[in-house]
PDB file of N, CA and C in Angstrom:
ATOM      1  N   UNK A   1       0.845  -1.167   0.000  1.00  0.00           N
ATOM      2  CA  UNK A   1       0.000   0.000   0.000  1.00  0.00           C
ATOM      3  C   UNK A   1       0.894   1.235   0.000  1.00  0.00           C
ATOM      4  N   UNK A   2       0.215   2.197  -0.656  1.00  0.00           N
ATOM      5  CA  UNK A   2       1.460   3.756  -0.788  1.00  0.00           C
ATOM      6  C   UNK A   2       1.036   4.725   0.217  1.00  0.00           C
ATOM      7  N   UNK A   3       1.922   5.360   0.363  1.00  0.00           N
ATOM      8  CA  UNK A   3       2.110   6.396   1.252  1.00  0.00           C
ATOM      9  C   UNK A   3       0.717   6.946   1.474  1.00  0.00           C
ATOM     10  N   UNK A   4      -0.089   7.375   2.681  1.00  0.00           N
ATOM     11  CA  UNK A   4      -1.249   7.863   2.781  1.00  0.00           C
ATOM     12  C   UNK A   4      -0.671   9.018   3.580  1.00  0.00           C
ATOM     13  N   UNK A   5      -1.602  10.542   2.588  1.00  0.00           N
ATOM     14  CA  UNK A   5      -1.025  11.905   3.187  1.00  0.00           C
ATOM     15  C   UNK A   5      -2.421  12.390   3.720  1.00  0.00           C
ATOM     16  N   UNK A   6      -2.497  13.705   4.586  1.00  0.00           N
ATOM     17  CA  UNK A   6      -3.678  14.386   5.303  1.00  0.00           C
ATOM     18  C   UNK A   6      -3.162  15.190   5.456  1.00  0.00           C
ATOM     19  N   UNK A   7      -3.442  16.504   5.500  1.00  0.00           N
ATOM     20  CA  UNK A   7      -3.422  17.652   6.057  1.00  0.00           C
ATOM     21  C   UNK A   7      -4.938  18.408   6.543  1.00  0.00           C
ATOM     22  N   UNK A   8      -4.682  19.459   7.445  1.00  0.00           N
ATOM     23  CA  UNK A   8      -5.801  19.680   7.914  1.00  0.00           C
ATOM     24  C   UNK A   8      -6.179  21.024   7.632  1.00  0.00           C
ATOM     25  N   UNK A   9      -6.908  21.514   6.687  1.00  0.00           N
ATOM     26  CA  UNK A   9      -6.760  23.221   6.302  1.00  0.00           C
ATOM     27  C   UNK A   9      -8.108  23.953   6.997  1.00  0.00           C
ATOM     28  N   UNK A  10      -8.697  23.395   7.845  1.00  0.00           N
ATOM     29  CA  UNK A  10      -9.156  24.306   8.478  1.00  0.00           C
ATOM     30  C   UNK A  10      -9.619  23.741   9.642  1.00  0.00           C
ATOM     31  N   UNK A  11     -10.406  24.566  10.368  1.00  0.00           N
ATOM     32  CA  UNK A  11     -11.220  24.539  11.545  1.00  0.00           C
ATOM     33  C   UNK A  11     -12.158  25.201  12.128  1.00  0.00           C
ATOM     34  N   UNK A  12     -13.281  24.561  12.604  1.00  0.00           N
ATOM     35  CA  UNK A  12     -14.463  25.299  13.084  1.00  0.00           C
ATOM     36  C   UNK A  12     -15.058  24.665  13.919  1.00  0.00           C
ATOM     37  N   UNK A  13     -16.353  25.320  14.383  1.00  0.00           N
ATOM     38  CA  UNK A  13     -17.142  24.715  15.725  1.00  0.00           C
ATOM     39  C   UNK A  13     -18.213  25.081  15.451  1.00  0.00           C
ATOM     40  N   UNK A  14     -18.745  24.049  16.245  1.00  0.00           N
ATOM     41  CA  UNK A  14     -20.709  24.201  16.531  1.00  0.00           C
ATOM     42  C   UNK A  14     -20.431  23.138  17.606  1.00  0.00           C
ATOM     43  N   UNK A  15     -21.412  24.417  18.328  1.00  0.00           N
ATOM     44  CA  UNK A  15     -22.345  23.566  19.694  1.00  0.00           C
ATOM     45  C   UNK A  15     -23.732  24.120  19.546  1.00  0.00           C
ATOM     46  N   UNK A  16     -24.475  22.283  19.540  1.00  0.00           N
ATOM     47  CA  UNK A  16     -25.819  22.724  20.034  1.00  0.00           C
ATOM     48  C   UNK A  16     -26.345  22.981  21.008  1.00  0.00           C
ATOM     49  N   UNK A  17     -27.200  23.757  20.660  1.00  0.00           N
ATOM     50  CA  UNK A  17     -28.302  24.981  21.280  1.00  0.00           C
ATOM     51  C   UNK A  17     -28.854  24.290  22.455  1.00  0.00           C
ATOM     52  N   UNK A  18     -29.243  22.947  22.933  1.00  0.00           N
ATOM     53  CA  UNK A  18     -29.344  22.479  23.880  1.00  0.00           C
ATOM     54  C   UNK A  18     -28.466  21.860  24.736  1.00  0.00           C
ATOM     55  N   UNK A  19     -28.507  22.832  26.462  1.00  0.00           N
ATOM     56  CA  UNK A  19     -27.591  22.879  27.663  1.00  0.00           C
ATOM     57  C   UNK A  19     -27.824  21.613  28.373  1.00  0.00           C
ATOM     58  N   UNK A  20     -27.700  20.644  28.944  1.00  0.00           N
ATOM     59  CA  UNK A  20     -27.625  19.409  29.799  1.00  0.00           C
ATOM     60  C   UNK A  20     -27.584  20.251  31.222  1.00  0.00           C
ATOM     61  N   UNK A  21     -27.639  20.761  32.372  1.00  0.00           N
ATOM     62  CA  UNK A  21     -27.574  20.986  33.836  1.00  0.00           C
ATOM     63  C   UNK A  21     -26.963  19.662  33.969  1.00  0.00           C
ATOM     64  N   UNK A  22     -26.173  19.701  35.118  1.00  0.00           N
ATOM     65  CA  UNK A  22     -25.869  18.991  36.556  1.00  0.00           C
ATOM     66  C   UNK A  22     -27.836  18.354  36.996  1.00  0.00           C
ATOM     67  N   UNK A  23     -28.200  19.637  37.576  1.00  0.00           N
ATOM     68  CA  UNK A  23     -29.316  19.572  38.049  1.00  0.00           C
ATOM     69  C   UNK A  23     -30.633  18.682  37.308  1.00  0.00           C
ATOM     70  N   UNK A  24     -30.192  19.021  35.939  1.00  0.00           N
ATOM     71  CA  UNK A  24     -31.233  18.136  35.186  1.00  0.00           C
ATOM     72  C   UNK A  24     -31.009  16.714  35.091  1.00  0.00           C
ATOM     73  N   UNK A  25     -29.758  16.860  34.550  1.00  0.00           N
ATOM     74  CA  UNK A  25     -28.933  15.266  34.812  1.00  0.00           C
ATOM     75  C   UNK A  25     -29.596  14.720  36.040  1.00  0.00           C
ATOM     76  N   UNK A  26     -29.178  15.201  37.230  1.00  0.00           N
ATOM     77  CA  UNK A  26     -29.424  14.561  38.665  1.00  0.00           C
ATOM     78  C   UNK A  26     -31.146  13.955  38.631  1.00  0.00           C
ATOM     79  N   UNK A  27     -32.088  14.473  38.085  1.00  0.00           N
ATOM     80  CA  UNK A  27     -33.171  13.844  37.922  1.00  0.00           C
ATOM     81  C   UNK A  27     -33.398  12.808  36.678  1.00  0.00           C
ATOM     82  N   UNK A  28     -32.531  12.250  36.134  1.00  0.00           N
ATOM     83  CA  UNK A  28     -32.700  11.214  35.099  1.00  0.00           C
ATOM     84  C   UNK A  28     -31.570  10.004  35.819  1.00  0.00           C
ATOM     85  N   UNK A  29     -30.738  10.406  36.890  1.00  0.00           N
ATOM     86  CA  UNK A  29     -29.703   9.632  36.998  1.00  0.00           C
ATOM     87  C   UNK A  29     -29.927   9.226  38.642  1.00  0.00           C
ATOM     88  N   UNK A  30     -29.176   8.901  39.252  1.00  0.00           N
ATOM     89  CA  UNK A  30     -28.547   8.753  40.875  1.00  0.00           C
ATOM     90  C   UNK A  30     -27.114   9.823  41.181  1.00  0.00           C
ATOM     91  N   UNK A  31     -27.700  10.455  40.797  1.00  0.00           N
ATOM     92  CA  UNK A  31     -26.133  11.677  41.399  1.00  0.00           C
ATOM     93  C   UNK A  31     -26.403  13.278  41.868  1.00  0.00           C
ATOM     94  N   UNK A  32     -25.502  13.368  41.510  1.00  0.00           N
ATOM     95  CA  UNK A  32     -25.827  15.047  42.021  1.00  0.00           C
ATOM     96  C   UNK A  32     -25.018  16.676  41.851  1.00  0.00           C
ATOM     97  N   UNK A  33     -25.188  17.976  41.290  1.00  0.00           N
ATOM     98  CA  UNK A  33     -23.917  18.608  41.081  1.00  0.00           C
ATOM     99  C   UNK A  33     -23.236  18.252  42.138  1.00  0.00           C
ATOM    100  N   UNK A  34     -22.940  18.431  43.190  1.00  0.00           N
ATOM    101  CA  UNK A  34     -21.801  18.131  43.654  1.00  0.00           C
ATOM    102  C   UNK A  34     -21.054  16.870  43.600  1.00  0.00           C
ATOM    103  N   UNK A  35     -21.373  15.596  43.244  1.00  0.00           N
ATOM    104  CA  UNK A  35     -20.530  14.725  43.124  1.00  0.00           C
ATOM    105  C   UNK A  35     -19.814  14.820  41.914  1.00  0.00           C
ATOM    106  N   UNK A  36     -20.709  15.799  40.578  1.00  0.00           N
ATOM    107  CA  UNK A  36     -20.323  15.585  38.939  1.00  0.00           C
ATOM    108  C   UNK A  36     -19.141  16.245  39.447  1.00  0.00           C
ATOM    109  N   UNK A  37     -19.499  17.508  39.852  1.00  0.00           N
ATOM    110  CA  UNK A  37     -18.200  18.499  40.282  1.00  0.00           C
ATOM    111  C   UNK A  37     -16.408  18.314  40.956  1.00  0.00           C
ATOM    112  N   UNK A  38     -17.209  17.417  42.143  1.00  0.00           N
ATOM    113  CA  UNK A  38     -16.380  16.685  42.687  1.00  0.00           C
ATOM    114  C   UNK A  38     -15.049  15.908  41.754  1.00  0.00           C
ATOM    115  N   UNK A  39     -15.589  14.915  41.052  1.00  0.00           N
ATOM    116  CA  UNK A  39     -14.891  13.971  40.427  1.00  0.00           C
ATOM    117  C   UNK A  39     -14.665  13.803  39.190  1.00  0.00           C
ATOM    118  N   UNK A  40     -15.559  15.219  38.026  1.00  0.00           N
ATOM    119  CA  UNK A  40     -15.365  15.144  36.996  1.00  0.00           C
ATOM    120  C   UNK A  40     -14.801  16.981  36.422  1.00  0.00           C
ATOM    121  N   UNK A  41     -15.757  17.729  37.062  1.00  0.00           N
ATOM    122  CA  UNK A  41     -15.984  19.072  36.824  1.00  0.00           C
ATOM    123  C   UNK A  41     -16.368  19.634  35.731  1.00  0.00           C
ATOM    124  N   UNK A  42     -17.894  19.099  35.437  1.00  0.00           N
ATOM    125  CA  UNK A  42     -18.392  19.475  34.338  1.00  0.00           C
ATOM    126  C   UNK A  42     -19.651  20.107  35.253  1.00  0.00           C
ATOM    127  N   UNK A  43     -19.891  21.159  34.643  1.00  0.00           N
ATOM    128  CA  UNK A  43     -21.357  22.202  35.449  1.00  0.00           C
ATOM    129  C   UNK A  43     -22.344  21.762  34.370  1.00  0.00           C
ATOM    130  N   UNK A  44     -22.264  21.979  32.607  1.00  0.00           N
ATOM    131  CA  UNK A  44     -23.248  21.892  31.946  1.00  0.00           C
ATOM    132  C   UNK A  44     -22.469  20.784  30.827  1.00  0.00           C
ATOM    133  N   UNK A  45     -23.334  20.493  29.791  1.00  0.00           N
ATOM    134  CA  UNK A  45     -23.296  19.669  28.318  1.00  0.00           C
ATOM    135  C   UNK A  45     -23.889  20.082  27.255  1.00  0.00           C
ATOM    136  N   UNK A  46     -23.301  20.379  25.844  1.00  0.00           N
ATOM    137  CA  UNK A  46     -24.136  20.639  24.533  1.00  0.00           C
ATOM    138  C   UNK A  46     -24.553  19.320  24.419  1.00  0.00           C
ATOM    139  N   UNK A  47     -26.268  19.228  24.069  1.00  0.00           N
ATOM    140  CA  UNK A  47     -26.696  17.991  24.070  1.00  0.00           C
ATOM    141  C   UNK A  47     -26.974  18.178  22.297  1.00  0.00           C
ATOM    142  N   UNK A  48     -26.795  16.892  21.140  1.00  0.00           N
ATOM    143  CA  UNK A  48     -27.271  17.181  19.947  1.00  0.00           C
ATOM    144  C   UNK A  48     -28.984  16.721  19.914  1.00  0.00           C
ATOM    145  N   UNK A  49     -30.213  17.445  19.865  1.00  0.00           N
ATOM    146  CA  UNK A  49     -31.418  16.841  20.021  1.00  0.00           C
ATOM    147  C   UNK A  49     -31.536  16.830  18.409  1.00  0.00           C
ATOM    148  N   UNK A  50     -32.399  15.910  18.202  1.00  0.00           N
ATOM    149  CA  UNK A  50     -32.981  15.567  16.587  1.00  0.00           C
ATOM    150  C   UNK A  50     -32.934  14.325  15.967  1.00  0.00           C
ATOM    151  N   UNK A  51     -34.106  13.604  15.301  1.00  0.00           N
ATOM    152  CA  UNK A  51     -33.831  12.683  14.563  1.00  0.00           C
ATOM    153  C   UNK A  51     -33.058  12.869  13.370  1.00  0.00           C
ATOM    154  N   UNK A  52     -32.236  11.891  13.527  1.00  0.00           N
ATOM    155  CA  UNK A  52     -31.203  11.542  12.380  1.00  0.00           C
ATOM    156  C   UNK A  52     -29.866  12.337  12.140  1.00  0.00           C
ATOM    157  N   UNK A  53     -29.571  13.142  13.428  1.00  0.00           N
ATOM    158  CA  UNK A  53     -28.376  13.995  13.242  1.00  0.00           C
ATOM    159  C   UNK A  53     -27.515  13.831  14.209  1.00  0.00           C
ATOM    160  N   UNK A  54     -25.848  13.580  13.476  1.00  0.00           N
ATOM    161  CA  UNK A  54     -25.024  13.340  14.736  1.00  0.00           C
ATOM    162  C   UNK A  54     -23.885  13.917  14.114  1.00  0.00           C
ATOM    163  N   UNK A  55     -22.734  13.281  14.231  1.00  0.00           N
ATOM    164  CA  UNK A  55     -21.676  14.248  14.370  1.00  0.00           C
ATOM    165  C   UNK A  55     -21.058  14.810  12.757  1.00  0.00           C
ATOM    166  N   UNK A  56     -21.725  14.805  11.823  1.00  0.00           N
ATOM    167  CA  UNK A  56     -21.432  14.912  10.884  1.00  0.00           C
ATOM    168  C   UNK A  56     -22.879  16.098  10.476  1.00  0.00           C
ATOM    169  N   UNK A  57     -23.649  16.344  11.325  1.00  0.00           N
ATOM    170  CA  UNK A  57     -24.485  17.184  11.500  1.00  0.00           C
ATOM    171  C   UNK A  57     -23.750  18.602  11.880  1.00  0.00           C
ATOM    172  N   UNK A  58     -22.966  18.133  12.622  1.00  0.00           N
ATOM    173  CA  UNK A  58     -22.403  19.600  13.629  1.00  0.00           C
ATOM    174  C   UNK A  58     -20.919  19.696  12.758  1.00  0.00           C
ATOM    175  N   UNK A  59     -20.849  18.505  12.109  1.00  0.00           N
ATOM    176  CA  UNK A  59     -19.691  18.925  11.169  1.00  0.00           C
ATOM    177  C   UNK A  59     -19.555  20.506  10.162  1.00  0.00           C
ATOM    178  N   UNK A  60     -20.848  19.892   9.237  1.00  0.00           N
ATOM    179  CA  UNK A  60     -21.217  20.541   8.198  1.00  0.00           C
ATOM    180  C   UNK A  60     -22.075  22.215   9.006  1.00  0.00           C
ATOM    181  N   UNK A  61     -22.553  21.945  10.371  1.00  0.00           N
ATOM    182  CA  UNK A  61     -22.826  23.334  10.611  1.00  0.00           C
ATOM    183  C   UNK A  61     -21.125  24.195  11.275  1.00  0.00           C
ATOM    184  N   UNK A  62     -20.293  23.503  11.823  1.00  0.00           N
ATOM    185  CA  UNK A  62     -19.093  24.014  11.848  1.00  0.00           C
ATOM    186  C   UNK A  62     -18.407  24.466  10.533  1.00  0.00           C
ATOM    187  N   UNK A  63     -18.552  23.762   9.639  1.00  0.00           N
ATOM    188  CA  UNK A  63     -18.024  24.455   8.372  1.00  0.00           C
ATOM    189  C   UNK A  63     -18.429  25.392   7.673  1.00  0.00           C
ATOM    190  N   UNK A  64     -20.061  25.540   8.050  1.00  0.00           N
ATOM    191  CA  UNK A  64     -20.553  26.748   7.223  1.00  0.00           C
ATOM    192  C   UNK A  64     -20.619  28.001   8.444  1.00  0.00           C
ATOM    193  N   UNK A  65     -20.332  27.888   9.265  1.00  0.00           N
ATOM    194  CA  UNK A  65     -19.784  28.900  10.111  1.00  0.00           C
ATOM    195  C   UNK A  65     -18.355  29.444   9.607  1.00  0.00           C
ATOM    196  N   UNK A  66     -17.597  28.723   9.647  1.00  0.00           N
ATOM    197  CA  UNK A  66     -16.357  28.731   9.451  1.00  0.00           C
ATOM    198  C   UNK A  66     -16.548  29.575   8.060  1.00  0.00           C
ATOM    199  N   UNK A  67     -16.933  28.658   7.084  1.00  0.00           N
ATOM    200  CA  UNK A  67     -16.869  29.315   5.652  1.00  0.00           C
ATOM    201  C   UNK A  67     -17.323  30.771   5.521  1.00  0.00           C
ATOM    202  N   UNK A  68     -18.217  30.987   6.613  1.00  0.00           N
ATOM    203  CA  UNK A  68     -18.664  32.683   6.522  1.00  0.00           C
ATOM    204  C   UNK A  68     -18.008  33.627   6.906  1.00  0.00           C
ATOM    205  N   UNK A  69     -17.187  33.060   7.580  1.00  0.00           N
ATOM    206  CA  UNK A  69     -15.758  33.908   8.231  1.00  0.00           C
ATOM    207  C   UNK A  69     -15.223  34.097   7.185  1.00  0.00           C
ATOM    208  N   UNK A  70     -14.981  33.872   6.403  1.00  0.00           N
ATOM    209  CA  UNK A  70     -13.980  33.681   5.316  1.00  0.00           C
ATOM    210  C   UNK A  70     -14.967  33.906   4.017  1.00  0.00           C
TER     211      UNK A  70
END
């Protein structure tokens, strides 16, 4: 097999619009902010909501962010 090349010419971001709480978490789970805090230190989460969209969703909205910069 021949040489396989990559380079990476750009970069961008998207986070979705929906926040995760500690607090909200703690009512779907057994925990609590202070233990997340404690042992992980996460306060909130971008959650992705929607049928049929995942990380190639937030791909293509990171790139057309990106692309408008430019």
């Amino acid at each position: 097999m021949g040489k396989i090349t990559a380079a990476i010419t750009g970069v961008g971001e998207y986070l979705p619009d929906y926040i995760l709480t500690n607090e909200e978490l703690s009512t779907m789970v057994d925990t609590s902010d202070e233990w997340i805090m404690s042992h992980i230190g996460v306060k909130t989460r971008h959650i992705l909501k929607g049928e049929g969209v995942g990380s190639s969703y937030m791909g293509a909205r990171g790139w057309t962010r990106w692309r408008s910069i430019w």
